[in-house]
C-alpha atoms as a PDB file:
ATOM      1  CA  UNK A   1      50.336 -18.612  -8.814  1.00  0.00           C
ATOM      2  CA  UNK A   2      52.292 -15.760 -10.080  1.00  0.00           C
ATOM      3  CA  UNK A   3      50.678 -12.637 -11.640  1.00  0.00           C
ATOM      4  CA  UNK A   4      51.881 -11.530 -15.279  1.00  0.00           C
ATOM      5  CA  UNK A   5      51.370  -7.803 -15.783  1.00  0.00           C
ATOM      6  CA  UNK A   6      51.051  -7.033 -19.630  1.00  0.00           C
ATOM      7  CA  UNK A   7      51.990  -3.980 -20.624  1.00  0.00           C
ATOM      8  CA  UNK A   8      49.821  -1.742 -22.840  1.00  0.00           C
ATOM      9  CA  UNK A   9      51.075  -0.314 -25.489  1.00  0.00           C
ATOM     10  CA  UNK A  10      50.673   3.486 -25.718  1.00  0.00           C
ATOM     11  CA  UNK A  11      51.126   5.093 -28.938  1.00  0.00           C
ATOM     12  CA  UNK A  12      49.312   8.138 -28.250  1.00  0.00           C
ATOM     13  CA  UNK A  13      53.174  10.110 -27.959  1.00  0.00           C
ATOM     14  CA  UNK A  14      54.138   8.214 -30.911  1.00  0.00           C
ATOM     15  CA  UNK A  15      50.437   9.889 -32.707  1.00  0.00           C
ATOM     16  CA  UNK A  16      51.047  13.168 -31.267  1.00  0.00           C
ATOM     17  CA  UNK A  17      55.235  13.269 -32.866  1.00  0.00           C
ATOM     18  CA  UNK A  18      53.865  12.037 -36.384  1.00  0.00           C
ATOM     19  CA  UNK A  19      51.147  14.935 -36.574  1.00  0.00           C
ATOM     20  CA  UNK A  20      53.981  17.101 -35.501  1.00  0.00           C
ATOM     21  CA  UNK A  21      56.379  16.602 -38.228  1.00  0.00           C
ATOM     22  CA  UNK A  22      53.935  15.843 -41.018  1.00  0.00           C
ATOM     23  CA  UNK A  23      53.031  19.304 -40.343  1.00  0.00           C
ATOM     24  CA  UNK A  24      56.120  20.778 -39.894  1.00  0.00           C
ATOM     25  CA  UNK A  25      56.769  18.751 -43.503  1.00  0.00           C
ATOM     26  CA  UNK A  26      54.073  20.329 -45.173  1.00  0.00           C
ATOM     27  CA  UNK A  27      54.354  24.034 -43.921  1.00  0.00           C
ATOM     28  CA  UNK A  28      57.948  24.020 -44.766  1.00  0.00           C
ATOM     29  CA  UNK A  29      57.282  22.442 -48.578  1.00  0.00           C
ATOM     30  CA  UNK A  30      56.655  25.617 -49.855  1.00  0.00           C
ATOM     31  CA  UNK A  31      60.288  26.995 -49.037  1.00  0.00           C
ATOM     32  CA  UNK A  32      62.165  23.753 -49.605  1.00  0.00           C
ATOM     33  CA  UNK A  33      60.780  23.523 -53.052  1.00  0.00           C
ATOM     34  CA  UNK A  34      59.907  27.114 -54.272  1.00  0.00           C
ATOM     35  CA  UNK A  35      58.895  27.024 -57.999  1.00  0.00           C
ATOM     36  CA  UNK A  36      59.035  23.463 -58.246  1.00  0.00           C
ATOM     37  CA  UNK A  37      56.157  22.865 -55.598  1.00  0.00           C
ATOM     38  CA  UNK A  38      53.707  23.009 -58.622  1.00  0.00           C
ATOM     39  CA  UNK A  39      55.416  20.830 -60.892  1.00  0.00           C
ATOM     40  CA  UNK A  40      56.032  17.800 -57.401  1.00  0.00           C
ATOM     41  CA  UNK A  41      52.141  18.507 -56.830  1.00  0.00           C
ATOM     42  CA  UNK A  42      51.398  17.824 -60.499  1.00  0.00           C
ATOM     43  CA  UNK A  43      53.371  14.491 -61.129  1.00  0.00           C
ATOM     44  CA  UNK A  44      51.952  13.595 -57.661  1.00  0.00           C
ATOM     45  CA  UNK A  45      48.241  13.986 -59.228  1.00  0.00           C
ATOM     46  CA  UNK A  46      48.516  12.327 -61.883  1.00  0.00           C
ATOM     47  CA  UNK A  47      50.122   9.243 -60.052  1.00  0.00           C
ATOM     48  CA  UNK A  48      47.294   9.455 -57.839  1.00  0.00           C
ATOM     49  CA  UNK A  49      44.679   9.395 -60.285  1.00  0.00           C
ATOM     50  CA  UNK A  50      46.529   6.505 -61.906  1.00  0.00           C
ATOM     51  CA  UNK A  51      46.783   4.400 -58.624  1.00  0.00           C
ATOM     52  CA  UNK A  52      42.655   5.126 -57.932  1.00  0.00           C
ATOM     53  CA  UNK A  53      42.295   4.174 -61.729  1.00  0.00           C
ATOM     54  CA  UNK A  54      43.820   1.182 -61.084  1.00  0.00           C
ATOM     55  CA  UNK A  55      42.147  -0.074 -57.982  1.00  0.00           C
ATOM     56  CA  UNK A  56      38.581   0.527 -59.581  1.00  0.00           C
ATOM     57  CA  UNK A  57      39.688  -1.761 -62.274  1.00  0.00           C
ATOM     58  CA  UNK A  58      40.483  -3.928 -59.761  1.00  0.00           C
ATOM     59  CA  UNK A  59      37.479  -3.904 -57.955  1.00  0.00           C
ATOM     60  CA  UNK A  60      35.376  -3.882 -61.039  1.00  0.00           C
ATOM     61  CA  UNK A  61      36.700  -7.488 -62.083  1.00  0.00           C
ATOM     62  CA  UNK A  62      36.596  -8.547 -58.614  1.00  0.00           C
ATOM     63  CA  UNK A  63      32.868  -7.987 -58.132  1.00  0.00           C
ATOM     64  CA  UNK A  64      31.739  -8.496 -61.770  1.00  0.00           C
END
């Protein structure tokens, strides 16, 4: 009977590259968007506050 070997799947490099250049993303935001970085932060807010809005609504009617 023949042996299979599996082969595990390491994504600890993968991890370690996405930390990398989501940092290298947010450090540099600042010079990519100068005076606008208040006004992306802003609309990104309230579009966050919206989407958690929304899921509590959803989980309210869900549960109740």
């Amino acid at each position: 009977m023949k042996k299979v070997a599996v082969k595990k799947l390491d994504i600890s490099a993968g991890i370690s590259n996405l930390a990398v250049l989501s940092a290298v993303v947010v450090v540099s935001l600042p010079l990519l968007l100068g005076d606008q970085l208040g006004v992306v932060l802003s609309k990104f807010a309230t579009q966050g506050a919206g989407v958690i809005e929304e899921f509590g609504n959803f989980f309210l009617r869900l549960f109740s």
